[in-house]
Protein backbone atom coordinates (compact mmCIF):
# COMPACT_ATOMS: atom_id res chain seq x y z
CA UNK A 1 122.12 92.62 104.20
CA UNK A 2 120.72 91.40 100.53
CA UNK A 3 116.86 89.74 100.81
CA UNK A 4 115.79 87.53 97.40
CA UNK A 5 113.32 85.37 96.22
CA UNK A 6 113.80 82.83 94.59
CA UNK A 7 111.97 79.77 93.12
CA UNK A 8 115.28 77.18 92.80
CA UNK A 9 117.88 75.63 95.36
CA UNK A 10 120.90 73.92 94.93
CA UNK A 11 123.15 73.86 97.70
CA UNK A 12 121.66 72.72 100.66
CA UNK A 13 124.89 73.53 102.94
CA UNK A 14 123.39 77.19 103.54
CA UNK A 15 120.00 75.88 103.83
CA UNK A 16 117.07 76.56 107.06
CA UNK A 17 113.86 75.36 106.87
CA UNK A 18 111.70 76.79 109.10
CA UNK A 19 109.05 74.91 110.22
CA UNK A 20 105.58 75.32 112.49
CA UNK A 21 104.58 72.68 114.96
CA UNK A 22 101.75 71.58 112.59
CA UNK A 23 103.75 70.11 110.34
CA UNK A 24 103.45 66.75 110.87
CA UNK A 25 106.09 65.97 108.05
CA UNK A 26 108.69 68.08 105.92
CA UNK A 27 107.78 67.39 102.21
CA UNK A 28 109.37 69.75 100.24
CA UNK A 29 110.47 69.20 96.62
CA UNK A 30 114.17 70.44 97.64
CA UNK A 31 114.79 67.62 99.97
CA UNK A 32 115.41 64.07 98.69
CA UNK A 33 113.53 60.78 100.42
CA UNK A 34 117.13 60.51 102.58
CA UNK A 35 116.80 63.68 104.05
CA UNK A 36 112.90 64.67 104.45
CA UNK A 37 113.51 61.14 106.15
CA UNK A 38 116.10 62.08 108.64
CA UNK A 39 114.76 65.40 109.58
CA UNK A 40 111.34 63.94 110.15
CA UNK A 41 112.85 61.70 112.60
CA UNK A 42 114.50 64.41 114.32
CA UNK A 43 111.62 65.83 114.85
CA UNK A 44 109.73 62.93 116.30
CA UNK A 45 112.69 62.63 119.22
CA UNK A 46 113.17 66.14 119.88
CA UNK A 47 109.59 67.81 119.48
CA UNK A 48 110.14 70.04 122.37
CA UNK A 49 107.71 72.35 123.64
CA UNK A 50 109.60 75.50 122.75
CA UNK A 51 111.22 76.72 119.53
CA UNK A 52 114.25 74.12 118.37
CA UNK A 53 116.84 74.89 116.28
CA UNK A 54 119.94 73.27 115.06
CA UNK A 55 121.81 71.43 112.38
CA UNK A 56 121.38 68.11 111.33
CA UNK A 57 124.74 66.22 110.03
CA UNK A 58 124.69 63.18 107.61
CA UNK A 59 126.37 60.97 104.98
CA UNK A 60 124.72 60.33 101.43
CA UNK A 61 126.56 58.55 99.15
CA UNK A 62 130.42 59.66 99.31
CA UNK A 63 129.21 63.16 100.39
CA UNK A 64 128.84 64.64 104.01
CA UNK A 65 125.79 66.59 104.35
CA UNK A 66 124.16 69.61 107.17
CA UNK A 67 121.21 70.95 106.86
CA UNK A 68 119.86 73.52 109.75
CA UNK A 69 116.42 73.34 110.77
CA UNK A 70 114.18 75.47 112.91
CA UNK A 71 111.12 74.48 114.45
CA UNK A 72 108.67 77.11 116.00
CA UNK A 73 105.64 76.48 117.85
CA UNK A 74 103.36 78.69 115.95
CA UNK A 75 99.82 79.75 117.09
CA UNK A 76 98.73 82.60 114.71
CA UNK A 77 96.46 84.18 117.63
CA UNK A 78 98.88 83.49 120.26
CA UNK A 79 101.83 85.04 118.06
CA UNK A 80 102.52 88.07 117.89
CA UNK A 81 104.71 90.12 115.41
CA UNK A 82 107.25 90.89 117.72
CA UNK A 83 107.93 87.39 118.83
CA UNK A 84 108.44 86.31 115.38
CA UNK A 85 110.83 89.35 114.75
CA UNK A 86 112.88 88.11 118.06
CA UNK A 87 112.70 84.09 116.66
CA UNK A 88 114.17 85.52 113.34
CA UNK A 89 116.75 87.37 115.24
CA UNK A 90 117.81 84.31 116.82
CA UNK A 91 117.85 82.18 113.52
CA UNK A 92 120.22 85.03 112.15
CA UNK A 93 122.64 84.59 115.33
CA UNK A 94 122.35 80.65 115.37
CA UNK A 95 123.70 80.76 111.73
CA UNK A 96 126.45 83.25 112.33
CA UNK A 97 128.52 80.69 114.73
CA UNK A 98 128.41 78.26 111.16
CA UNK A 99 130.58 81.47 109.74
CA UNK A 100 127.96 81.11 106.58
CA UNK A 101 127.77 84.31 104.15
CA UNK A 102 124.73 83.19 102.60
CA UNK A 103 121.68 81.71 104.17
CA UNK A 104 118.53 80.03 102.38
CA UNK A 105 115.44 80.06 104.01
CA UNK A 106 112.38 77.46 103.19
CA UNK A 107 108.91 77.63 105.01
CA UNK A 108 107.80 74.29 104.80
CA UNK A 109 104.17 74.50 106.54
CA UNK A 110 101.25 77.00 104.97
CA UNK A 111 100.83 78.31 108.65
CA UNK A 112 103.39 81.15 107.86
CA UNK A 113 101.68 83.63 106.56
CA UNK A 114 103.24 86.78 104.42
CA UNK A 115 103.08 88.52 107.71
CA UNK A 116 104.62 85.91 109.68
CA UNK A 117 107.68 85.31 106.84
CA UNK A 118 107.71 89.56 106.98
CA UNK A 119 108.37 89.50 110.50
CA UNK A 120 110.92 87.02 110.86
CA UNK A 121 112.85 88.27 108.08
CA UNK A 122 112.38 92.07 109.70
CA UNK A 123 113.74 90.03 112.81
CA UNK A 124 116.91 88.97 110.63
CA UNK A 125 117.68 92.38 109.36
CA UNK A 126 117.25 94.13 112.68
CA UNK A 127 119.76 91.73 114.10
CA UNK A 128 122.37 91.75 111.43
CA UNK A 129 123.01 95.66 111.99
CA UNK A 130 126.73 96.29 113.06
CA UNK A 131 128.76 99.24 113.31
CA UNK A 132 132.03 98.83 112.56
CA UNK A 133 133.05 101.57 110.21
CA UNK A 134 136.12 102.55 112.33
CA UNK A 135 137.60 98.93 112.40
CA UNK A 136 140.21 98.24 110.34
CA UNK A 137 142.08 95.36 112.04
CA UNK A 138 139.52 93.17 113.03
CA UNK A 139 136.36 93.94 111.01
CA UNK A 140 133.76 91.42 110.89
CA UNK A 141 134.05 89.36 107.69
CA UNK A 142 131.80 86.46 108.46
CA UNK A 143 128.77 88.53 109.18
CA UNK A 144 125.43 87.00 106.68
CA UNK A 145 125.27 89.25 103.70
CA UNK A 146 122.79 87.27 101.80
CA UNK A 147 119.50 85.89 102.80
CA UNK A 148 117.48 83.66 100.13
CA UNK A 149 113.92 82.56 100.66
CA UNK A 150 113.24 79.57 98.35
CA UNK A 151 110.10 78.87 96.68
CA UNK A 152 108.69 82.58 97.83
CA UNK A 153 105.99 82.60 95.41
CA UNK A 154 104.10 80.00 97.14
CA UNK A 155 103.72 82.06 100.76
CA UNK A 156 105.02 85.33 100.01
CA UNK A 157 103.00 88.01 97.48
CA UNK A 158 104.13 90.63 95.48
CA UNK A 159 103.24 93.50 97.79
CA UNK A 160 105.02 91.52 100.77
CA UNK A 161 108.06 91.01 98.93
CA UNK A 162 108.23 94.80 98.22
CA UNK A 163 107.80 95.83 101.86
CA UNK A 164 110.23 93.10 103.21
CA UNK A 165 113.06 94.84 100.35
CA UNK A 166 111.92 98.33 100.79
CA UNK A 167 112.69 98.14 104.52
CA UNK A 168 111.09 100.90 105.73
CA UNK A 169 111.16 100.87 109.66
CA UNK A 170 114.42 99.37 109.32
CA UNK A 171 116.33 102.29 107.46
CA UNK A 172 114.74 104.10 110.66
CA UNK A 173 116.27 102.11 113.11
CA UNK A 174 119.08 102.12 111.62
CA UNK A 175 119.31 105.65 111.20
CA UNK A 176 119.13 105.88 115.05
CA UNK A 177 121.73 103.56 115.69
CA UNK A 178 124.41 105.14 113.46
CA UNK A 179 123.39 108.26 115.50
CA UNK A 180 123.97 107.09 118.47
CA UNK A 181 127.12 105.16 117.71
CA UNK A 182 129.29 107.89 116.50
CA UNK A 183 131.54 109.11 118.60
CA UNK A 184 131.34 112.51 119.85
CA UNK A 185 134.40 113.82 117.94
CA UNK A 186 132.19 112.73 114.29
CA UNK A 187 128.61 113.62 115.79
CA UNK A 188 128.35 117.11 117.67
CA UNK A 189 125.68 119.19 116.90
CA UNK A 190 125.77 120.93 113.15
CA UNK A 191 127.02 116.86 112.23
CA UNK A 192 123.98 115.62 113.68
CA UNK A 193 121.94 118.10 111.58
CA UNK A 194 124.20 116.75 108.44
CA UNK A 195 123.96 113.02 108.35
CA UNK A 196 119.76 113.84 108.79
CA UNK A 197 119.88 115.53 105.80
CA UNK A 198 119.37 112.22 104.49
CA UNK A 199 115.52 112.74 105.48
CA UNK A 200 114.96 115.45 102.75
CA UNK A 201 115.08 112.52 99.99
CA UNK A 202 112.38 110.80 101.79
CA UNK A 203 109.92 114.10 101.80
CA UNK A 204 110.78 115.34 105.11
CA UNK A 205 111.49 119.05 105.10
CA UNK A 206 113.55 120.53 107.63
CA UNK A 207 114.53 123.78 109.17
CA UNK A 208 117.90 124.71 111.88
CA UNK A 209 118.01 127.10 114.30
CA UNK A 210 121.37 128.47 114.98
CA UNK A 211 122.30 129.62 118.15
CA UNK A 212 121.28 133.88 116.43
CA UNK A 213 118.19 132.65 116.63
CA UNK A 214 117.63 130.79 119.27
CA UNK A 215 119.09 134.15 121.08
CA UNK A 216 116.25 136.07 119.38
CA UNK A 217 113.82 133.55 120.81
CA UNK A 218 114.63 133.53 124.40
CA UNK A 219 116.04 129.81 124.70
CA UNK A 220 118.30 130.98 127.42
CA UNK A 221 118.43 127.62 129.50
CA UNK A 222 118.94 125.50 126.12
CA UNK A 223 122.13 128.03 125.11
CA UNK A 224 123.19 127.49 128.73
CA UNK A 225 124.03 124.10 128.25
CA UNK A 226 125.50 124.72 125.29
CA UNK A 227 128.11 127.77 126.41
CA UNK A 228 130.83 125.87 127.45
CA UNK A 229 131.42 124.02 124.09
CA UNK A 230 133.36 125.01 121.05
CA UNK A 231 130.18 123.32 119.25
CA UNK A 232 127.76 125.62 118.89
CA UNK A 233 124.24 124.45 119.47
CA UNK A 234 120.83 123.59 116.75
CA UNK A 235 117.42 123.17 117.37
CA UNK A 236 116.17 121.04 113.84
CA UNK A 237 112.88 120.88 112.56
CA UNK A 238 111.81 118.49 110.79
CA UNK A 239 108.17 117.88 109.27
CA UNK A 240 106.41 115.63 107.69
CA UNK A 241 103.00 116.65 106.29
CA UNK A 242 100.86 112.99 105.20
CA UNK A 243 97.72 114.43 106.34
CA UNK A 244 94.98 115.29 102.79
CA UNK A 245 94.14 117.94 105.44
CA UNK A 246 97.25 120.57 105.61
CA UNK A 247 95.54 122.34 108.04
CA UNK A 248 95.41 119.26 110.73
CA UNK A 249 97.10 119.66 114.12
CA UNK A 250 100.50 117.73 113.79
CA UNK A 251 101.84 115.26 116.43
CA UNK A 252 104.98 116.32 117.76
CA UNK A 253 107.98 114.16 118.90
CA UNK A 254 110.95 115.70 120.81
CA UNK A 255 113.90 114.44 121.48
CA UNK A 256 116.85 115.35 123.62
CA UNK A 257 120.26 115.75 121.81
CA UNK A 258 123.33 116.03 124.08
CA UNK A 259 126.06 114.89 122.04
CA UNK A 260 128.39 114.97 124.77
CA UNK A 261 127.70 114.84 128.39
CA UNK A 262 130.64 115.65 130.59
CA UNK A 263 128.47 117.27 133.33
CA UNK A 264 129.64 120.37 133.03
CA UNK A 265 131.31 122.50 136.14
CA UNK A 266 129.35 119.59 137.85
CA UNK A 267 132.08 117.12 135.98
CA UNK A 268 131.05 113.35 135.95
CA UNK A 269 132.96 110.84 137.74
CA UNK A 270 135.59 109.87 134.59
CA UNK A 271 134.46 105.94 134.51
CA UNK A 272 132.45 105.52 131.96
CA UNK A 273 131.82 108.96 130.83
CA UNK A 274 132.44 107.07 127.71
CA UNK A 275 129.11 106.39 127.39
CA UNK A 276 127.76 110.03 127.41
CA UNK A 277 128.33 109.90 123.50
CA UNK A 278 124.51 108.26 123.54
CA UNK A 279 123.36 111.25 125.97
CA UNK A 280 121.36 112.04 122.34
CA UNK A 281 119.34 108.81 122.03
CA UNK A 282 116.28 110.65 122.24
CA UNK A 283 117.11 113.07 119.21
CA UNK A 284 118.22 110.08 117.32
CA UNK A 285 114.91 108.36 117.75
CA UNK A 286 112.72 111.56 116.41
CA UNK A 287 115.29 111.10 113.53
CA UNK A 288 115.03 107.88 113.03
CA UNK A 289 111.17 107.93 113.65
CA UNK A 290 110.74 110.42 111.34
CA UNK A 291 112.89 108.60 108.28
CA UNK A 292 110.00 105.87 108.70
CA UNK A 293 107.25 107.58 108.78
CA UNK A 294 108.16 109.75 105.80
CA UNK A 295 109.33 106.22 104.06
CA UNK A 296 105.89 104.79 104.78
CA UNK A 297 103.86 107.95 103.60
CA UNK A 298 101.92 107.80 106.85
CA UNK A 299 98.65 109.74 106.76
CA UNK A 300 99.48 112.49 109.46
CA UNK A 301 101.09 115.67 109.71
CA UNK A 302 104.01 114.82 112.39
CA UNK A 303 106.85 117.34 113.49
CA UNK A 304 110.03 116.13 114.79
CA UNK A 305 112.20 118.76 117.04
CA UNK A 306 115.72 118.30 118.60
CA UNK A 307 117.28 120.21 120.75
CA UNK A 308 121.38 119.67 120.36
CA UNK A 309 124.32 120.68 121.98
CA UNK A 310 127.65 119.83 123.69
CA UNK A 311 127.42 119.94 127.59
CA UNK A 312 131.28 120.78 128.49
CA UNK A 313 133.65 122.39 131.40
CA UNK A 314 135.53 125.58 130.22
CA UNK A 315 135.77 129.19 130.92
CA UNK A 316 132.41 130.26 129.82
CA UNK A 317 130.60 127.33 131.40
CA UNK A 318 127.72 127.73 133.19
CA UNK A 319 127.96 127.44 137.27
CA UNK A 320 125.92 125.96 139.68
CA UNK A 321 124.02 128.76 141.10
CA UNK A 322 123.32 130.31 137.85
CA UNK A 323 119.96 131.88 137.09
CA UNK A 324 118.50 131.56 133.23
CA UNK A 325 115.47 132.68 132.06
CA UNK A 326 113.55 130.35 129.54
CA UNK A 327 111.93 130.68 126.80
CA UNK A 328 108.80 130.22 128.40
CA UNK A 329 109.35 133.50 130.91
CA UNK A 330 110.10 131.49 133.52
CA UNK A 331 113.36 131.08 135.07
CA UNK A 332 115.69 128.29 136.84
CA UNK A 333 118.25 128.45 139.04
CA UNK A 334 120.64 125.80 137.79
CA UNK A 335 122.30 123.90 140.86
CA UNK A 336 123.83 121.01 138.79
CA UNK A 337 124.76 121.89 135.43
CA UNK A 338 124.51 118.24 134.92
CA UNK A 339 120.90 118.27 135.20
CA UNK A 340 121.07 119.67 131.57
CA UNK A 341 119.24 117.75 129.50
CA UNK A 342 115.85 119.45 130.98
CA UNK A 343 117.07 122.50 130.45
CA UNK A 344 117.69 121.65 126.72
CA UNK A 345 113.80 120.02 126.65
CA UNK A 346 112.45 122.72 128.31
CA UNK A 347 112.14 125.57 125.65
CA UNK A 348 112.28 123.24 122.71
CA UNK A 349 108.65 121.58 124.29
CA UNK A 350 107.69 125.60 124.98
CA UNK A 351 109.37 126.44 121.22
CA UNK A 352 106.89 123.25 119.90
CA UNK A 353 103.81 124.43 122.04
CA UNK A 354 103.72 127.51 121.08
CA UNK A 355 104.49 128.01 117.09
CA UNK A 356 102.84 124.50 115.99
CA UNK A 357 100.03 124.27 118.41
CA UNK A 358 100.13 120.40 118.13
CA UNK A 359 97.34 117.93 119.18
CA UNK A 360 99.94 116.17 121.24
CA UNK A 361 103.87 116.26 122.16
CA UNK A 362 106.07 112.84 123.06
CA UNK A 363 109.09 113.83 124.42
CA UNK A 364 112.27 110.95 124.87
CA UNK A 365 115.49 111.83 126.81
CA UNK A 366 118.22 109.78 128.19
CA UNK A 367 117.05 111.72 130.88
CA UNK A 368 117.94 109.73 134.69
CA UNK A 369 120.38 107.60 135.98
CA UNK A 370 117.57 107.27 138.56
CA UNK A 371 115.43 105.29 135.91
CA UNK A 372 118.10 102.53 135.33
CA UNK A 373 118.00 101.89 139.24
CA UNK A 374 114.19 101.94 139.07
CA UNK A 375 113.34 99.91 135.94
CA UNK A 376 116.93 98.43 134.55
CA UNK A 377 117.49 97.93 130.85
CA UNK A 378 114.10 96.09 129.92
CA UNK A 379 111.92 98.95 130.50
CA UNK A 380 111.34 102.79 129.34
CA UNK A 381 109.55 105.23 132.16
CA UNK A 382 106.64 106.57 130.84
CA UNK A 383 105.18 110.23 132.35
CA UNK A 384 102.00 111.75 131.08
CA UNK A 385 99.70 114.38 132.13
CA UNK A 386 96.90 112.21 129.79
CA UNK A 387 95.45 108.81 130.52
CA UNK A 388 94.41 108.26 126.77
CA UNK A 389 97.38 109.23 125.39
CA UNK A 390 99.23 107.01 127.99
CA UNK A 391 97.25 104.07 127.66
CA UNK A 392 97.63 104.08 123.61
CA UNK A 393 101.37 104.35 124.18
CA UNK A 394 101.46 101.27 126.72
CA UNK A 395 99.42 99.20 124.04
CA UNK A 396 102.21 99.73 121.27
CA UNK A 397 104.60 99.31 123.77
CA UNK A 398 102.97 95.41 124.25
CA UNK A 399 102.60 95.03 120.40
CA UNK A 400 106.79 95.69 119.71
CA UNK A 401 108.24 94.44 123.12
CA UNK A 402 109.28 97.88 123.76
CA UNK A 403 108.53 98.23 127.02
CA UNK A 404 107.30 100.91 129.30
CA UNK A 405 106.21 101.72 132.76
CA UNK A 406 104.67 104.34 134.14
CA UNK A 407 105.32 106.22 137.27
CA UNK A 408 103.24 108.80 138.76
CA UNK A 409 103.18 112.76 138.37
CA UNK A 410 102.01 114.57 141.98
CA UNK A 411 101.80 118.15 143.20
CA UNK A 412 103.93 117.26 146.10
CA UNK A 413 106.73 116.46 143.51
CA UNK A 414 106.05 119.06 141.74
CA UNK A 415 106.92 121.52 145.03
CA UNK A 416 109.77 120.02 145.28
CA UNK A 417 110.95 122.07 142.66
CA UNK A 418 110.39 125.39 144.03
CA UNK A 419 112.99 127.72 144.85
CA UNK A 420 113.97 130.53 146.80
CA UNK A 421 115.65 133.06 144.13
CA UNK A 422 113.51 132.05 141.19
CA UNK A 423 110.18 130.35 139.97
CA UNK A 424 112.22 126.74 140.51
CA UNK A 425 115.52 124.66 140.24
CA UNK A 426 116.76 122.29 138.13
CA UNK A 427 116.98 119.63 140.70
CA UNK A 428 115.62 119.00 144.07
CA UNK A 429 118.74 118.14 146.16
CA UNK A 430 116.89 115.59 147.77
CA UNK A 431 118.27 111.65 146.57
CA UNK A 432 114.48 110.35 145.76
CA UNK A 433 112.48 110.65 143.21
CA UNK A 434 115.05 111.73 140.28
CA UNK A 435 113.14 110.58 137.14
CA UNK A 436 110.09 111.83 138.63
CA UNK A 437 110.92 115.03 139.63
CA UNK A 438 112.77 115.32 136.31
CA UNK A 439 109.32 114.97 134.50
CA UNK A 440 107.75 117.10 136.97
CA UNK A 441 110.33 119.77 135.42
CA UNK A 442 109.44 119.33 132.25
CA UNK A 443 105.33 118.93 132.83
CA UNK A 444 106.31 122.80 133.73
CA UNK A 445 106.36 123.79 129.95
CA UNK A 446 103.72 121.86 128.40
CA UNK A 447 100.80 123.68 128.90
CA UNK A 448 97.38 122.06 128.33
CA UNK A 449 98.73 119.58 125.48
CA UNK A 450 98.53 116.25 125.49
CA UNK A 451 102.10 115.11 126.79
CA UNK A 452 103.63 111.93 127.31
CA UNK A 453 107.81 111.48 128.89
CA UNK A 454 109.65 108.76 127.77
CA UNK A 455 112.89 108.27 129.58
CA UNK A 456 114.82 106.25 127.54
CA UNK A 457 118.24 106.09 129.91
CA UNK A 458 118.61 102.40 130.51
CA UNK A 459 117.23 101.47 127.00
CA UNK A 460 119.21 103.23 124.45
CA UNK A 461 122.28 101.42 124.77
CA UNK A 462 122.73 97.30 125.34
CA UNK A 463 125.93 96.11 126.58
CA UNK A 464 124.56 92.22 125.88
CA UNK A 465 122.33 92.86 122.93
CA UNK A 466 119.26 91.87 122.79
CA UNK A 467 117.23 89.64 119.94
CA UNK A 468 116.75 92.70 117.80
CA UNK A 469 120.40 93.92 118.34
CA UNK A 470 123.92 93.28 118.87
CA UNK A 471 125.51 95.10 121.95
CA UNK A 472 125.52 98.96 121.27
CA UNK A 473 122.94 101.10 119.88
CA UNK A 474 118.85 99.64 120.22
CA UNK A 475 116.95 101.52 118.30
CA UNK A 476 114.48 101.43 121.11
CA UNK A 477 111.66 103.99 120.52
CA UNK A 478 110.99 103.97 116.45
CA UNK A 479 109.02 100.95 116.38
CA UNK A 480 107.31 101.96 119.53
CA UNK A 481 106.22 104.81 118.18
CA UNK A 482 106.08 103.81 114.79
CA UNK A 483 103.25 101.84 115.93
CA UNK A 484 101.49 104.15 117.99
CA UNK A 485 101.15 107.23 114.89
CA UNK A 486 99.95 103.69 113.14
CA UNK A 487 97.81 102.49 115.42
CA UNK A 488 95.98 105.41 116.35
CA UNK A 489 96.84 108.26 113.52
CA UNK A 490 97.25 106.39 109.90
């Protein structure tokens, strides 16, 4: 999608104005006496309490006439950015049903601010994302292309306009999706290292592990997983150094990267195993977190690590009952080789601990079923072994609308874990307590650092959509965390 400015208007058949519940009249140059007329009385019968939009039909002359017009009750301390990213979202999907290519957008009261216009045209991009590469019957050919805002020089700066084209977070987002959209037959492990080569433009630098190396290291219960696939596994790098100080302690994000989840010898049921493409939502994240931070030049020293690999059925599968030593030293008797994707996280977290030595770790995984029967698609669970760190993350989870919750860590979980033939298992066998016990597992290989779990399961993927997105691929995560290095780290 194409964002201009422009200063003139002529055809009024693609046009929105977007209005605040202040305005106590439209008055805008671009409307004649008929129609600044008609809209205002609109607006005295409908003022609803809400937002309102919709398109307004008339006769002038010999000509038929629509404008669209939305209305938003805006309260600049009661509105926040994310609201007016979801209201420009819904703009974008309200004007797709009128099969317009083009849409012109006038702010008609001063109460829209450059950050409020930024937000809901963020909103409008973040919606419009599609992937339909591999359609070639019934691609989508009355998707908006083109979004004018008319008379921008009046509410929107220079430096505003740049950000809004530059699209920073976006071409994150974005990023992610396409990650997690491919199917698994496109995006296996060396692919996924590939298509994030795109990073190195941006001043990321990057380094791959191959599967020599990752023997050399001891990441036994990461090559596991991988041993049953024709794919051989990567561990990627990638860093981004913003700090003046070179020598600071980087933040480190890790992400799980299981381009294909069949389950293993412990085979899924065949029902949606579709879906196990997106099994690497949390490696996609990093990536896409990573493209935006490195876009943005933020002021931090940040590594991003992913641990990928195929988890398939053959020959040289791993069993249940198998015994791996990690990375770490310790080792894990692997009762469900579908309990893999802690296996991968396990010696990439020890890997991160121990050569970077950062000041703290996020990890996100597609990790539990369990957390989709505990908090649905609205919310993330959120583990951490530090109340500061968990708090900061909760706030930027209330400032994007990417929600989390969190749910406790305990001892008494933690036993759970213990096991008769080696220092634990990778699952309890007991039917409670799945996404906690998984981030008990992982707590295991963390050390002192600061560490916070997101489990991303029930949020990586929307059948419905959701303001920001059409059904597929979220995103969920890169603003989130975009936010929080902001917030709290430059």
């Amino acid at each position: 999608m194409k964002i201009t400015f422009e200063n003139k208007h002529s055809d009024k058949s693609h046009l929105i104005i977007i209005c605040s519940d202040s305005s106590k009249i439209i008055s805008s140059k671009y409307l004649n006496n008929e129609e600044k007329s008609l809209i205002n009385n609109y607006f005295k019968i409908n003022d609803s309490k809400g937002e309102l939009i919709d398109t307004l039909h008339f006769n002038s002359g010999k000509s038929f006439k629509s404008i669209s017009v939305a209305k938003l009750k805006l309260n600049k301390e009661k509105f926040k950015h994310w609201e007016l990213e979801s209201f420009g979202g819904r703009i974008l999907s309200f004007i797709e049903k009128k099969k317009k290519k083009t849409i012109s957008l006038l702010f008609e009261n001063s109460n829209f601010d450059e950050a409020s216009i930024c937000a809901i045209l963020n909103g409008i991009k973040l919606k419009s994302y599609s992937f339909d590469k591999y359609k070639t019957l019934t691609k989508n050919n009355d998707k908006v292309n083109t979004v004018k805002v008319i008379d921008s020089d009046s509410y929107v700066g220079k430096t505003e306009k740049e950000k809004i084209i530059a699209e920073k977070q976006v071409k994150g987002i974005f990023l992610t999706r396409d990650l997690v959209s491919e199917p698994a037959n496109v995006l296996y492990p060396s692919k996924f290292v590939d298509i994030c080569n795109v990073l190195k433009k941006s001043g990321v630098k990057t380094e791959v592990l191959d599967e020599k190396k990752m023997k050399s290291l001891g990441m036994n219960a990461l090559l596991g997983v991988a041993q049953g696939s024709v794919r051989p596994a990567r561990v990627m790098i990638m860093h981004w150094n913003g700090s003046s100080n070179k020598k600071e302690k980087p933040l480190a994000f890790i992400g799980k990267g299981v381009t294909f989840d069949t389950g293993g010898i412990s085979i899924k049921p065949s029902g949606g195993m579709e879906d196990m493409k997106w099994d690497m939502g949390g490696a996609g994240v990093v990536a896409g977190l990573m493209y935006t931070l490195a876009l943005r030049k933020a002021k931090t020293n940040v590594i991003g690590a992913v641990g990928l690999v195929e988890n398939m059925p053959d020959g040289n599968a791993q069993r249940p009952g198998d015994v791996v030593q990690s990375m770490s030293g310790q080792t894990i008797e692997v009762l469900n080789t579908d309990a893999e994707g802690r296996l991968v996280l396990a010696d990439v977290l020890w890997f991160v601990k121990e050569k970077y030595k950062p000041k703290l770790m996020v990890d996100l995984a597609t990790l539990t079923g369990a957390i989709i029967v505990a908090l649905g698609d609205r919310y993330a669970g959120l583990f951490s072994n530090n109340d500061k760190l968990a708090e900061q993350l909760y706030e930027s989870s209330k400032d994007t609308n990417e929600l989390i919750w969190r749910l406790p860590l305990d001892k008494d979980f933690d036993k759970l874990l213990n096991c008769q033939i080696a220092d634990m298992k990778n699952i309890t066998g007991a039917r409670g307590a799945g996404s906690i016990t998984a981030a008990q597992f992982l707590q295991r290989f963390v050390g002192d650092v600061a560490w916070a779990h997101l489990d991303i399961a029930g949020t990586t993927w929307s059948k419905k959509g959701t303001d920001f997105s059409r059904p597929g691929g979220t995103g969920f995560g890169v603003r989130l965390l975009d936010n929080f290095v902001k917030k709290n780290y430059g």
